[in-house]
Structures are given as C-alpha cells and as structure tokens.
N, C-alpha and C. Protein backbone atom coordinates (compact mmCIF):
# COMPACT_ATOMS: atom_id res chain seq x y z
N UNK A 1 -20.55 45.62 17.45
CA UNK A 1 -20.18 45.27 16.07
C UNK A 1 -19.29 44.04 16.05
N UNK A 2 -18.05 44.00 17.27
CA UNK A 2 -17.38 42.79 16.69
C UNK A 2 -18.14 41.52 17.31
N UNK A 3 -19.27 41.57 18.30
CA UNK A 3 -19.93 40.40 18.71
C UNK A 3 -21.01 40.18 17.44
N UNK A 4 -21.43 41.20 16.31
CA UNK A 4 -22.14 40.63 15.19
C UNK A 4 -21.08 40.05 14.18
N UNK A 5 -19.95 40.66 13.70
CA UNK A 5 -18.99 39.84 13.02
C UNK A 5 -18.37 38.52 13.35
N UNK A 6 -18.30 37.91 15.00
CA UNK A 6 -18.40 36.73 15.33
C UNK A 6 -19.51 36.07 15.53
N UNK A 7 -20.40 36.44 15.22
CA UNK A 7 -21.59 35.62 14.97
C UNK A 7 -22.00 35.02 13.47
N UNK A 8 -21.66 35.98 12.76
CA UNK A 8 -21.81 36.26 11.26
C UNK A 8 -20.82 34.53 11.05
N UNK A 9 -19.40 35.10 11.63
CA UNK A 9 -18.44 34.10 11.13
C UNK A 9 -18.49 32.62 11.58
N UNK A 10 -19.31 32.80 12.86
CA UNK A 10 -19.81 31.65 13.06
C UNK A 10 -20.60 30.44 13.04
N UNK A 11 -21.36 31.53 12.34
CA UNK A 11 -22.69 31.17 10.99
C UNK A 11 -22.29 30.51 10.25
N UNK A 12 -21.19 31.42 9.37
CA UNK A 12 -20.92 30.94 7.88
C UNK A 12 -19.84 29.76 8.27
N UNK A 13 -19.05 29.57 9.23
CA UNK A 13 -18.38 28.30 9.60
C UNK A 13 -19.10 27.04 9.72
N UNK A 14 -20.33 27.08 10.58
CA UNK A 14 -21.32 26.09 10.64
C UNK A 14 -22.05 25.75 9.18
N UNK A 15 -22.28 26.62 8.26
CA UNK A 15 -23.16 26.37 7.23
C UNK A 15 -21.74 25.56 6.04
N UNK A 16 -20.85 26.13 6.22
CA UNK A 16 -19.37 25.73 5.26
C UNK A 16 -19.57 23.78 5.67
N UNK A 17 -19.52 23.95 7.07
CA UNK A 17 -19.00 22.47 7.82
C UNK A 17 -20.25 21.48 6.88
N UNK A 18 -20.88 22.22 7.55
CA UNK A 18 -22.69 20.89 7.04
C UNK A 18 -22.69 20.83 5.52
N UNK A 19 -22.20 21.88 4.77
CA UNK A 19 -22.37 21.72 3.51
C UNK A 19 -21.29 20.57 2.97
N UNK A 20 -19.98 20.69 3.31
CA UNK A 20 -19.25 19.95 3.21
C UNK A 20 -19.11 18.52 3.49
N UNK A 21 -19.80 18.34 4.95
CA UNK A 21 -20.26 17.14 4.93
C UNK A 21 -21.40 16.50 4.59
N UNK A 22 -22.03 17.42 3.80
CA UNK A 22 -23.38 16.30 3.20
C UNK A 22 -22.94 16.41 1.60
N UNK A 23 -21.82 16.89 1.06
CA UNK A 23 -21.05 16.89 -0.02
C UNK A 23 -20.54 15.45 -0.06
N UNK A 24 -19.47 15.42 1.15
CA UNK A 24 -18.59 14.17 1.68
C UNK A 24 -19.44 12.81 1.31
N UNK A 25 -20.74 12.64 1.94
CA UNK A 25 -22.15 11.67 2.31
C UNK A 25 -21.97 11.31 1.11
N UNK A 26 -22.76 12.20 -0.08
CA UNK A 26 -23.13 11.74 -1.34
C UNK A 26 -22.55 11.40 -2.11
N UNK A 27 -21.08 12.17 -2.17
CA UNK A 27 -19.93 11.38 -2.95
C UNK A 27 -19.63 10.28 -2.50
N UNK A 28 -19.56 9.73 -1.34
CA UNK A 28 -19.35 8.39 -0.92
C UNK A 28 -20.16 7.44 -0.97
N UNK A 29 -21.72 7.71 -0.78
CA UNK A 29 -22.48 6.87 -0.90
C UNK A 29 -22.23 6.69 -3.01
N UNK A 30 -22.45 7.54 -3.71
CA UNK A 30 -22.11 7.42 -5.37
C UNK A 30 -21.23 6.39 -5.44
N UNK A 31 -19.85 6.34 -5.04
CA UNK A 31 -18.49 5.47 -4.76
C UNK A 31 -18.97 4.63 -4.21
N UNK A 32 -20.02 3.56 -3.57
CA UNK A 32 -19.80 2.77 -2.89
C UNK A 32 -21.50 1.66 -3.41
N UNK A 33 -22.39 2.76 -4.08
CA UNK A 33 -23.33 2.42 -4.45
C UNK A 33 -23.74 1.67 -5.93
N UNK A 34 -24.12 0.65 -6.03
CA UNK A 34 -24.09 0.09 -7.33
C UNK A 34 -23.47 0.74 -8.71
N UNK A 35 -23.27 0.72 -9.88
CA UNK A 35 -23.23 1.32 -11.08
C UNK A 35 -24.15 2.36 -11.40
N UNK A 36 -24.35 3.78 -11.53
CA UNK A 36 -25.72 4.24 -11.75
C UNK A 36 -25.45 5.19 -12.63
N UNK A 37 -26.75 5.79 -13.42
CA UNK A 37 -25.83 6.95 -14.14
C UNK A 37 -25.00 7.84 -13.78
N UNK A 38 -25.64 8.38 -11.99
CA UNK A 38 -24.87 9.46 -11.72
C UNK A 38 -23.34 8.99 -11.48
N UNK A 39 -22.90 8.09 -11.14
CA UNK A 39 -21.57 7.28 -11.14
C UNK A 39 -20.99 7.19 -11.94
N UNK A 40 -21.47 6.78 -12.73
CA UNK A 40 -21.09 6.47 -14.75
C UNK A 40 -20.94 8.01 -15.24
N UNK A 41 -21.80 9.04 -15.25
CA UNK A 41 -21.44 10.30 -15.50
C UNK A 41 -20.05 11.00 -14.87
N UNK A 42 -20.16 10.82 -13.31
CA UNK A 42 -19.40 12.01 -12.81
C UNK A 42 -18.44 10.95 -11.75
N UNK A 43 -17.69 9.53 -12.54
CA UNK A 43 -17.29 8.88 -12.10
C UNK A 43 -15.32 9.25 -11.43
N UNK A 44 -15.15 9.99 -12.38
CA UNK A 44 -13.91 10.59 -12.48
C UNK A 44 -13.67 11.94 -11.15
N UNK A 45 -15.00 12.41 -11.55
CA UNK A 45 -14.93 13.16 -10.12
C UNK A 45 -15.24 13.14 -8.72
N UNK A 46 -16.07 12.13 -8.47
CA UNK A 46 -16.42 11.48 -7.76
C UNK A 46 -14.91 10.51 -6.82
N UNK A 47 -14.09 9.67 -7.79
CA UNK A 47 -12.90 9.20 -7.06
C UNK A 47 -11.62 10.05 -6.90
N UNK A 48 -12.14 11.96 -7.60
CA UNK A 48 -10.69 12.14 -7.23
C UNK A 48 -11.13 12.80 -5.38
N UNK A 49 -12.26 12.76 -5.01
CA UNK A 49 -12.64 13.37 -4.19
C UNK A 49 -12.36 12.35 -3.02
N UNK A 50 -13.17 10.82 -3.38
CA UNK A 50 -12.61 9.82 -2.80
C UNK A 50 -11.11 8.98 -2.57
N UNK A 51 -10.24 9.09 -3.32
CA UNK A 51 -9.38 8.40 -3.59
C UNK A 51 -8.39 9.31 -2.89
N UNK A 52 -7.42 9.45 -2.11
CA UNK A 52 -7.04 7.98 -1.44
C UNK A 52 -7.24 8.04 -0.46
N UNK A 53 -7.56 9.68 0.70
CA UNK A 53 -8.36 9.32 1.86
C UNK A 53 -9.17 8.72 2.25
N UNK A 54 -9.89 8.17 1.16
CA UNK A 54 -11.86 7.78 1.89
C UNK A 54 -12.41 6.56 1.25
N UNK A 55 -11.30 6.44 0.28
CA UNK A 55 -11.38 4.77 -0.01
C UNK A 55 -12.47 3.65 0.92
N UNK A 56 -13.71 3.43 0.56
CA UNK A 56 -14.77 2.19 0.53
C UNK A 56 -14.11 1.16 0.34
N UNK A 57 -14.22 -0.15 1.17
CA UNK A 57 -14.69 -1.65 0.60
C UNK A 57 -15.28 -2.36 1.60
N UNK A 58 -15.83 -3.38 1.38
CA UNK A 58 -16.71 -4.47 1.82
C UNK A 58 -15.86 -5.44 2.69
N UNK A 59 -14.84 -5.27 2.86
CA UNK A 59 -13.81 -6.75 3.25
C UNK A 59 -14.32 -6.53 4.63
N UNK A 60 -14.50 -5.82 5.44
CA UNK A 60 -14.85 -5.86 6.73
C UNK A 60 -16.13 -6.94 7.08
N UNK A 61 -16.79 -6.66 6.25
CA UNK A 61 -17.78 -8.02 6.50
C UNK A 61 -18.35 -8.75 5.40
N UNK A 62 -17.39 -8.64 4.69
CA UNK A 62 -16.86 -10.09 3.20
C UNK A 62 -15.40 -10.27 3.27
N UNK A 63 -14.87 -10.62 4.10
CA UNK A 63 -13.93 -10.85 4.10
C UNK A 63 -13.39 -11.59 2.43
N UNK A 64 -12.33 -11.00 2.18
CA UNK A 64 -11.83 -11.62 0.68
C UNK A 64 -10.68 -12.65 0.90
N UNK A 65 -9.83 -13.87 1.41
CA UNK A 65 -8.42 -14.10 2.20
C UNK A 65 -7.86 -14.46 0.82
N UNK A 66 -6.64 -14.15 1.36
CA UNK A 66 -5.80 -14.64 0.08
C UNK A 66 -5.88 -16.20 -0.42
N UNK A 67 -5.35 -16.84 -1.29
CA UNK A 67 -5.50 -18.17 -1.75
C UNK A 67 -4.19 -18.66 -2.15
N UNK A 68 -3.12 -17.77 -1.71
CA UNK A 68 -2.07 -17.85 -2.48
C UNK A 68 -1.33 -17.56 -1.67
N UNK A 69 0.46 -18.17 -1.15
CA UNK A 69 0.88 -17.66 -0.29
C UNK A 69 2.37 -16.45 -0.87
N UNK A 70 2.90 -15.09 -0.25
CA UNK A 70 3.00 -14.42 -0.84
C UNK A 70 4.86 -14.24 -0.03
N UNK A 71 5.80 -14.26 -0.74
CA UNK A 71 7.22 -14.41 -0.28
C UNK A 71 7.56 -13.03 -0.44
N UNK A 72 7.42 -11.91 -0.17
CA UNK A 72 8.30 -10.80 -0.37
C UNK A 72 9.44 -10.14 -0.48
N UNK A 73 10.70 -9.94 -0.81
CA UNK A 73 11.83 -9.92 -0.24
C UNK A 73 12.48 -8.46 -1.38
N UNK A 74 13.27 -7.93 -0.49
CA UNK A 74 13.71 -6.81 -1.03
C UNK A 74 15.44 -6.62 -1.25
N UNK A 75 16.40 -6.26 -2.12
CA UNK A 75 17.51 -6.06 -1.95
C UNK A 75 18.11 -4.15 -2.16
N UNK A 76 19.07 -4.13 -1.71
CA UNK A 76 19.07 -2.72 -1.89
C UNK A 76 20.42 -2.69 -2.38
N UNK A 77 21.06 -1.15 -3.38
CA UNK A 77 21.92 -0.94 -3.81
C UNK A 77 22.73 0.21 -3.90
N UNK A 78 24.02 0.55 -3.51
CA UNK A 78 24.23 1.86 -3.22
C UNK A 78 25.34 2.13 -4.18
N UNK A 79 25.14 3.58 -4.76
CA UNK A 79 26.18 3.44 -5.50
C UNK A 79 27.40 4.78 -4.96
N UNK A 80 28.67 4.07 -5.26
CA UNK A 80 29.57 4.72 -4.11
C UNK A 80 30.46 6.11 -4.90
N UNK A 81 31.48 6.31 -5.07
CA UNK A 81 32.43 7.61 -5.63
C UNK A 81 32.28 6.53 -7.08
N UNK A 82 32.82 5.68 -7.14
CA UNK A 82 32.93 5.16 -8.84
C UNK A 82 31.64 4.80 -9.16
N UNK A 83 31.82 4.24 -10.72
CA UNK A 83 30.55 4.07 -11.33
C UNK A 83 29.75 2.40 -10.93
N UNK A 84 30.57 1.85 -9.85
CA UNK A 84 30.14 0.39 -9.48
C UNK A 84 29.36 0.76 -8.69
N UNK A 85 28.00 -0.42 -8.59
CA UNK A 85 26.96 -0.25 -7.84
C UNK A 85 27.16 -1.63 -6.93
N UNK A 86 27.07 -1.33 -5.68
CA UNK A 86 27.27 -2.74 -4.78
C UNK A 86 25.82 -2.90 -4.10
N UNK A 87 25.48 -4.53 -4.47
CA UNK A 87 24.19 -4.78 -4.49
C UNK A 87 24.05 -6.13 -3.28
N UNK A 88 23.10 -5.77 -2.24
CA UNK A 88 23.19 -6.76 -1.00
C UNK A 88 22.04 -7.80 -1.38
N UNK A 89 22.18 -8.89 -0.09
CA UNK A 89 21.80 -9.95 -0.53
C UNK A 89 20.46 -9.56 -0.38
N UNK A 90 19.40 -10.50 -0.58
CA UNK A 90 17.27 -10.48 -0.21
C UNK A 90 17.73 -10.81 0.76
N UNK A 91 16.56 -9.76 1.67
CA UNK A 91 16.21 -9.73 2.33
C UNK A 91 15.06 -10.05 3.00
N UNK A 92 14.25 -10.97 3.26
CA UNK A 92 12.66 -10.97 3.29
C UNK A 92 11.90 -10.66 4.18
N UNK A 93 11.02 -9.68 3.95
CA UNK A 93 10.40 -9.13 4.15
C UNK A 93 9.16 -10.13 5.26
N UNK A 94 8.59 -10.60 4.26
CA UNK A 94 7.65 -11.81 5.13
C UNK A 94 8.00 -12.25 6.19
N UNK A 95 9.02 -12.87 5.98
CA UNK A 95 9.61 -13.67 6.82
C UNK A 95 9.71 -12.78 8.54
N UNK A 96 10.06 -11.87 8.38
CA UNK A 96 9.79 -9.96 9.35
C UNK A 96 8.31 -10.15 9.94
N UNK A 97 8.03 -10.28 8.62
CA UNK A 97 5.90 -9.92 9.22
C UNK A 97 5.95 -11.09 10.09
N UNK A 98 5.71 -12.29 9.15
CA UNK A 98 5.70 -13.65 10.31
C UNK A 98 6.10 -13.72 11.33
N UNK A 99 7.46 -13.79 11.68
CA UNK A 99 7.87 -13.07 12.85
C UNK A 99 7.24 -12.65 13.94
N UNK A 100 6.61 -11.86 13.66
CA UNK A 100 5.99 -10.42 14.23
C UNK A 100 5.06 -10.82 14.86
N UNK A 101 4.46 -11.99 14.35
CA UNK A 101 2.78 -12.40 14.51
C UNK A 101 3.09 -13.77 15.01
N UNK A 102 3.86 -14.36 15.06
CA UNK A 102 3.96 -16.25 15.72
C UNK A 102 3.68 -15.98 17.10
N UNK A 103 3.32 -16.44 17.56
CA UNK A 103 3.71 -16.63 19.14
C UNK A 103 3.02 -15.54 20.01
N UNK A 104 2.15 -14.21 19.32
CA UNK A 104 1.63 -13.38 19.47
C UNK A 104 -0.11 -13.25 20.10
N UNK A 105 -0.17 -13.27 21.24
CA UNK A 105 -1.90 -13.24 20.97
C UNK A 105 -2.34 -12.35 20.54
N UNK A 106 -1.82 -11.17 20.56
CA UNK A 106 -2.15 -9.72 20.11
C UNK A 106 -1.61 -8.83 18.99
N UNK A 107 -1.22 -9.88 17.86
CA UNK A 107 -0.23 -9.20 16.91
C UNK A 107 -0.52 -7.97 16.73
N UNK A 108 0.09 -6.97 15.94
CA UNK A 108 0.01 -5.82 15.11
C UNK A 108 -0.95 -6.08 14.24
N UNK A 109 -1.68 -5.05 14.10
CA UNK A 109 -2.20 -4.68 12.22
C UNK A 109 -1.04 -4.64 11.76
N UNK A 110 -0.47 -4.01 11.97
CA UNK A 110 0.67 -3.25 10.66
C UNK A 110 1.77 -4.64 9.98
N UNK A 111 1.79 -5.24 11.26
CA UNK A 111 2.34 -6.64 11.19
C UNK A 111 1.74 -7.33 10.01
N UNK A 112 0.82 -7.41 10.06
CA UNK A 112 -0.55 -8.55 9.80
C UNK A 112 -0.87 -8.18 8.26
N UNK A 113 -0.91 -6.58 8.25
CA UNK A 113 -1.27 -6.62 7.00
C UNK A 113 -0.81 -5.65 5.99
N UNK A 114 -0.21 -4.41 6.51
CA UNK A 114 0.20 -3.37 5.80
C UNK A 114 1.13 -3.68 4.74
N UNK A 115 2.63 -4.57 4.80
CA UNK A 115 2.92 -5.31 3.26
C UNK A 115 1.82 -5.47 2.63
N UNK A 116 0.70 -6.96 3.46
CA UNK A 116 0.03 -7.59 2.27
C UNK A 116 -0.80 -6.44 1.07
N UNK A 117 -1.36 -5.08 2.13
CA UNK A 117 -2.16 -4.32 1.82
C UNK A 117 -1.55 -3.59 0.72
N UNK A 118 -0.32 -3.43 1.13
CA UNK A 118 0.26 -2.33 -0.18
C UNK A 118 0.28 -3.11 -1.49
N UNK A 119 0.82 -4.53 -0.93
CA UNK A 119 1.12 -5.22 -2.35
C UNK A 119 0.36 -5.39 -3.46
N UNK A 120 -0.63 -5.86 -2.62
CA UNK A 120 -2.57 -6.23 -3.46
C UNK A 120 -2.54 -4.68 -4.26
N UNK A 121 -2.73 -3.41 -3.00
CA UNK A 121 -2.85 -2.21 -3.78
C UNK A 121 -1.70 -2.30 -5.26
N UNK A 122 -0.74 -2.53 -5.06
CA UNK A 122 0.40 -2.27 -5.98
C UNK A 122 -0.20 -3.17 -7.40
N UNK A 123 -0.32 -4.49 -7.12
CA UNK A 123 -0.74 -5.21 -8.48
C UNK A 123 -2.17 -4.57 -8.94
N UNK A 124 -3.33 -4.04 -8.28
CA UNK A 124 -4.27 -3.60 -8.92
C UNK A 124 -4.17 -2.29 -9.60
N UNK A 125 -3.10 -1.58 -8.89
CA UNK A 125 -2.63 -0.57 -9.60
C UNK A 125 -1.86 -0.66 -10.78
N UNK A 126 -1.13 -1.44 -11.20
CA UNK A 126 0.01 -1.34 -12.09
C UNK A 126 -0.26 -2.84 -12.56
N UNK A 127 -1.31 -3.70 -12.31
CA UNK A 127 -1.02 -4.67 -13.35
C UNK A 127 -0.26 -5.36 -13.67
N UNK A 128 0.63 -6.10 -14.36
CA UNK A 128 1.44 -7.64 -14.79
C UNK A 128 2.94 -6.35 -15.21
N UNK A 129 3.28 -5.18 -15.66
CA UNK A 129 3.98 -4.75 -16.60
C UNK A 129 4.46 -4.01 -15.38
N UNK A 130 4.08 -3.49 -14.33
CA UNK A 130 4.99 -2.34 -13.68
C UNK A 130 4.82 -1.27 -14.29
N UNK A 131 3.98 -1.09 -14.97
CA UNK A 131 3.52 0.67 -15.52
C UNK A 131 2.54 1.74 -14.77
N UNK A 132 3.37 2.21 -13.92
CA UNK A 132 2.00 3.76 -13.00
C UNK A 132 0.93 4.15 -14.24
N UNK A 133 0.13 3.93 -14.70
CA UNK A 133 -0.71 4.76 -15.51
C UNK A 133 -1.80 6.13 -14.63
N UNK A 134 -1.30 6.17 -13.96
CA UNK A 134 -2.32 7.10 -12.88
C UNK A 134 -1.58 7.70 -11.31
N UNK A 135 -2.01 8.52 -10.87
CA UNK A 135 -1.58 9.15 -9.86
C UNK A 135 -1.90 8.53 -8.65
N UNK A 136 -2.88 8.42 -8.47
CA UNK A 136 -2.81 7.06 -7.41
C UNK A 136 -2.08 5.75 -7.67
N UNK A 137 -1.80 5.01 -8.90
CA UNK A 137 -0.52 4.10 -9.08
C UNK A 137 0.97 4.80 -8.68
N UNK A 138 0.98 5.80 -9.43
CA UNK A 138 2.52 6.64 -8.87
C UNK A 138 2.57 6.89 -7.07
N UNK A 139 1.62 6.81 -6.16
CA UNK A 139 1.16 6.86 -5.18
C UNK A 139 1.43 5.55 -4.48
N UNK A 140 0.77 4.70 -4.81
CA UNK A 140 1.07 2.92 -4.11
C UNK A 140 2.49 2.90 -4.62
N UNK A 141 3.07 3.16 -5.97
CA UNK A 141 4.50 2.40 -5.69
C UNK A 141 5.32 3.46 -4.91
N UNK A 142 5.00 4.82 -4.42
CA UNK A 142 5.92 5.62 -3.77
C UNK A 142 5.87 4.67 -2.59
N UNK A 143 4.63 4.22 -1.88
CA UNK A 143 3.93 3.78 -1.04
C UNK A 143 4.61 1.93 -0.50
N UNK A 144 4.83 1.61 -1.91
CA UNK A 144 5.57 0.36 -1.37
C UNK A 144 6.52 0.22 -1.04
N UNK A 145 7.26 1.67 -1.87
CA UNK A 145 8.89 1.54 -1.91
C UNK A 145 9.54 1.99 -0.21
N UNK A 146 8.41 3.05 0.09
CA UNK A 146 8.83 3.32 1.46
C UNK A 146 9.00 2.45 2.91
N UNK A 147 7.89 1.46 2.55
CA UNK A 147 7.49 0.39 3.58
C UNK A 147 8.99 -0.74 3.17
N UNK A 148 9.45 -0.75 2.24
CA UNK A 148 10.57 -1.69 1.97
C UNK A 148 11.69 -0.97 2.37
N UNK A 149 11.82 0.45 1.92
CA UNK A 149 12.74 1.02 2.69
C UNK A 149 13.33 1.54 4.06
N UNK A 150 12.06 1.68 4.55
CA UNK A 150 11.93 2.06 5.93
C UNK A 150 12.52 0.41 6.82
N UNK A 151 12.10 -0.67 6.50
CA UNK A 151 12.35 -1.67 7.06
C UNK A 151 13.86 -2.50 6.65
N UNK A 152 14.05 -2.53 6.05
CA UNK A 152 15.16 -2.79 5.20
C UNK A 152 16.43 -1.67 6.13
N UNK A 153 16.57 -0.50 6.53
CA UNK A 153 17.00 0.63 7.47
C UNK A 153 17.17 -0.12 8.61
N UNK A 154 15.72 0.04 9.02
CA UNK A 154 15.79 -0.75 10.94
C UNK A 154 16.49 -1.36 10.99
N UNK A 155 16.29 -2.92 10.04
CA UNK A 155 16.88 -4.14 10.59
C UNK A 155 18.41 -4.24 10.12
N UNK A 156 18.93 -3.27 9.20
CA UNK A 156 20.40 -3.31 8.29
C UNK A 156 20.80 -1.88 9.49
N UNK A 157 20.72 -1.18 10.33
CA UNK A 157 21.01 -0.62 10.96
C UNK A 157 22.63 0.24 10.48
N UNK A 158 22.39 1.65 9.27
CA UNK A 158 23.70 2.53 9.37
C UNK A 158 24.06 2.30 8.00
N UNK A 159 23.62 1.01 7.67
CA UNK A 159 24.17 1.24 6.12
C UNK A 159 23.33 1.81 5.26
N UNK A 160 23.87 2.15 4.18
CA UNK A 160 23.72 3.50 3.51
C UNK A 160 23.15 2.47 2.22
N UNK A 161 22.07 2.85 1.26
CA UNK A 161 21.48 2.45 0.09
C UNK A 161 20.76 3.61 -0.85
N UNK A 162 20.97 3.89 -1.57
CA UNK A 162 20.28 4.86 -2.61
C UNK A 162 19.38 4.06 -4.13
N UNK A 163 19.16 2.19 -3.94
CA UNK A 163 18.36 1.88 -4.71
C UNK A 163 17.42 0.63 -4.10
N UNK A 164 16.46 0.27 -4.22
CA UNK A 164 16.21 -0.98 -3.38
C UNK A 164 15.21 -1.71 -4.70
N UNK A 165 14.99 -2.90 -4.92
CA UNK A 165 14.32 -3.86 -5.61
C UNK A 165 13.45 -4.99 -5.07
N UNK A 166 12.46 -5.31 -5.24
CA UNK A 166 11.43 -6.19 -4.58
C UNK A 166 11.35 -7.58 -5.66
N UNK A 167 11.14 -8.68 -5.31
CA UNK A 167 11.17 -9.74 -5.65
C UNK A 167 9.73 -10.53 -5.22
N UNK A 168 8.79 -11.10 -5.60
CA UNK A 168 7.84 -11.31 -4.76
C UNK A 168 7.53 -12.48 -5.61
N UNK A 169 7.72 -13.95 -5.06
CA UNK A 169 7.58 -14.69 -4.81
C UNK A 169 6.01 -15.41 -4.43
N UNK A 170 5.17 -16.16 -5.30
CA UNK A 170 3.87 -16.68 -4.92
C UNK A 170 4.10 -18.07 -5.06
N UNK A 171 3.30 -18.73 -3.92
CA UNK A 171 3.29 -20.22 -3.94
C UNK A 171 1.37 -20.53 -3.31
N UNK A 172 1.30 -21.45 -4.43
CA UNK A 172 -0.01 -22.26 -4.24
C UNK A 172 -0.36 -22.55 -2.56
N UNK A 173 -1.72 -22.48 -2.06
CA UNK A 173 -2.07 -23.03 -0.56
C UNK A 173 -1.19 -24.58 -0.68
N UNK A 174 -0.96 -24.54 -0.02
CA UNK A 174 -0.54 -26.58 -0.17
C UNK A 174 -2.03 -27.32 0.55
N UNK A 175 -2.32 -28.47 -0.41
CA UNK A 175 -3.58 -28.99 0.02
C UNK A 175 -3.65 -29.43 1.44
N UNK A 176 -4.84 -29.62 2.07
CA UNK A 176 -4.13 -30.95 3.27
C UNK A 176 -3.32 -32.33 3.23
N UNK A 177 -2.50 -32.62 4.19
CA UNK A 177 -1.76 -33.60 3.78
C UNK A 177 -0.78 -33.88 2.71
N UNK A 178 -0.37 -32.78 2.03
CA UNK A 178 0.45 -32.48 1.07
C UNK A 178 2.01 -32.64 1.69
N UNK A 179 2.22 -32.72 3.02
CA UNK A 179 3.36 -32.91 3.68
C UNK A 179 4.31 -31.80 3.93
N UNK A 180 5.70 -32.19 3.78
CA UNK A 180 6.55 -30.95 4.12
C UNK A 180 7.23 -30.32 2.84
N UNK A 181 6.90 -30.95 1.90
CA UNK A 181 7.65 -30.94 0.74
C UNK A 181 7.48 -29.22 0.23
N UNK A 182 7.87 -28.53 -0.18
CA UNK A 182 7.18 -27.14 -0.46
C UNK A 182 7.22 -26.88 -1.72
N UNK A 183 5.68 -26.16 -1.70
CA UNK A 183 5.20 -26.15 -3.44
C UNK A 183 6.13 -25.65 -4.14
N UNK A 184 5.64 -25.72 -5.36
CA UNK A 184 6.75 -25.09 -6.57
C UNK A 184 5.50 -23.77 -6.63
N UNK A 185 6.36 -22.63 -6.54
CA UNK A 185 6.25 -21.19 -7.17
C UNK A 185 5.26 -21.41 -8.37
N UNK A 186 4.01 -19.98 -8.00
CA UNK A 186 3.29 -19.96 -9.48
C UNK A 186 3.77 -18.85 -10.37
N UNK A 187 4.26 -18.16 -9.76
CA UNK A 187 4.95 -16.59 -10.09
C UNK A 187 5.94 -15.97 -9.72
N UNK A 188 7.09 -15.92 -10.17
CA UNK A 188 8.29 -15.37 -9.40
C UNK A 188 8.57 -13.98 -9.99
N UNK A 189 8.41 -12.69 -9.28
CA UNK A 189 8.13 -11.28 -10.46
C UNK A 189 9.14 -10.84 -9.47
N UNK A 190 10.28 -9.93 -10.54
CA UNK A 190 11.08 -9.25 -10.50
C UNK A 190 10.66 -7.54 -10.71
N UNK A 191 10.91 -6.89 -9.83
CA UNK A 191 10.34 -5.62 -9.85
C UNK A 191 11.41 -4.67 -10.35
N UNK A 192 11.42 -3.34 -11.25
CA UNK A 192 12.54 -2.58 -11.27
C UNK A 192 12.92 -2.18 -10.31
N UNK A 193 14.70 -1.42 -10.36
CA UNK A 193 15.14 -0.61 -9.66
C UNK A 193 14.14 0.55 -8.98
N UNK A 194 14.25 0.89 -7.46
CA UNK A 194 13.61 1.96 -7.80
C UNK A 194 14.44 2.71 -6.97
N UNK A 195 14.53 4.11 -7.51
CA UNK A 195 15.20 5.24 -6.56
C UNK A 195 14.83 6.13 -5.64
N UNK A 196 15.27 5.41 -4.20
CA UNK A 196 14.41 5.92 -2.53
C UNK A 196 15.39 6.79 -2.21
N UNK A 197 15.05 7.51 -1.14
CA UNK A 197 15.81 9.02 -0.34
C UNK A 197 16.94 7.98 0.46
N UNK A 198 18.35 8.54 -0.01
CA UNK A 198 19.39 7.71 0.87
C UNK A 198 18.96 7.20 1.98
N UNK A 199 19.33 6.34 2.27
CA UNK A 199 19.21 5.82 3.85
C UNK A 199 20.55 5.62 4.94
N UNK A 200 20.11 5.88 5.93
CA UNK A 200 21.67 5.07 6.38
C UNK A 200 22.43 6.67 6.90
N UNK A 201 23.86 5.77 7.39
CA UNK A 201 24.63 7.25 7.69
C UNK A 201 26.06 7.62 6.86
C-alpha cells in the first residue's frame, strides 16, 4: 500500500510539474508575442503571472544603448533626538559604477548595469511626476531606493541615515570633436525624500 501511495504521489507530482510548465510556455509566449486578442483579452492576467520574475525583452539581440549620458547621485538624511534633520553632501553614484569598470577587462554586470537598469525601470514606471501608480512601480522604487542605500552604507562606512534622495542628472552624447568643454544638462530631476530601514550603527 505505501509503495502504491508513492507512486500515486509521484504521478500527481509529475503531471502538477508539466502542467505548470506548459502554463509558464503560453503565458510567456502571449507576453512576448505580437498584440493579439488573446493578449488584449487576458492582458492583465497574463503580466501578473509574468511580471516581475519572467519579465521578456529583445535587448539581447536588439540591443537598445542609451543616447544620453546619465549622472546619478544620492544624499542621505538622518534625523537625530531633536526635530533637525542633518543632511550630507551628493554623493555619486556613477561616478562608483565608472570606477568599477575603467581599467577593467572583465568588469561586473552589476557594475555595468544594475543602476542603469533600475533607473530606466524607475522612469518607465513612474513617468515625469514620481507617482507609483501600480505595484510593480511601488516595487522599482523600493528597488532603487535599496541599491542607493545599500551603497551609500559601504562607502560612508557606520554612519547612520534614516532618509536618502536621488538627483539624476542627464547630459547630451557630446558630438565628435566637441572638445573638453562639458555639455550643458538636458534634465536635472530632483527625486523625493524617501524613507529606507536605518542604516549604519
């Protein structure tokens, strides 16, 4: 009897798995496949299934590169026994990544692209205004705030912050031969306060 009940269960484990993954297949191929009705119908359910583990795109062999160069910089703010908040200088962020990658034959991914990645995510999520309208937006900015916080920690080593703010800075490619002179800014966006898990000791 218990070698038919592990068989039974082993059955229904195998039939669970395959069902699930030819579930997985079709929802992804739907997500990744032109506009169609079944997409247009059951579009909503379709990305909560996809979104944010299993996320599709093409950049792997369409590469998309930026056109724009991107200054990141973060400040943080702690507020102490009184009601004054003491606020440190920017910090930049980029300037970290770059870093990371000069002189490198073998840079990091994470180096290379995980800012740029969150950021892109962050503006397609939330748009010109800084408004989460969605759970995956409330998601990328938990998502940015951590990558600013977490780094901002390392390199400030012990000090203590309970607010941090992003500043992000865009400047035009400079043409060839444009010299050393450095472009003027197309966008200088000020991000709100946002409130991260203390840091520090």
């Amino acid at each position: 009897m218990g070698v038919r009940v592990l068989k039974a269960g082993l059955h229904t484990t195998v039939v669970l798995c395959l069902a699930t993954t030819l579930v997985h297949v079709v929802l992804v191929f739907f997500h990744v496949a032109p506009p169609n009705p079944v997409s247009r119908r059951y579009g909503q359910q379709i990305d909560a299934w996809v979104y944010p583990f299993f996320e599709q795109n093409w950049r792997l062999f369409a590469p998309n590169p930026d056109s724009v160069n991107r200054q990141i910089l973060v400040r943080t703010a702690h507020t102490g026994s009184g009601a004054s908040m003491r606020v440190s200088p920017w910090f930049d962020l980029t300037a970290l990544d770059d870093a990371a990658v000069e002189h490198h034959a073998f840079p990091s991914h994470t180096a290379q692209n995980l800012l740029r990645r969150a950021w892109t995510s962050y503006v397609e999520t939330h748009g010109k205004d800084d408004t989460a309208r969605s759970e995956r937006a409330v998601m990328i900015q938990k998502y940015v705030s951590n990558i600013a916080a977490d780094r901002v920690a390392e390199h400030r080593g012990g000090r203590t912050f309970d607010f941090i703010q992003l500043r992000v800075v865009t400047f035009p490619v400079a043409p060839p031969g444009a010299g050393d002179r450095p472009p003027t800014p197309v966008e200088n966006r000020l991000l709100p306060w946002w409130k991260v898990t203390p840091h520090g000791k």
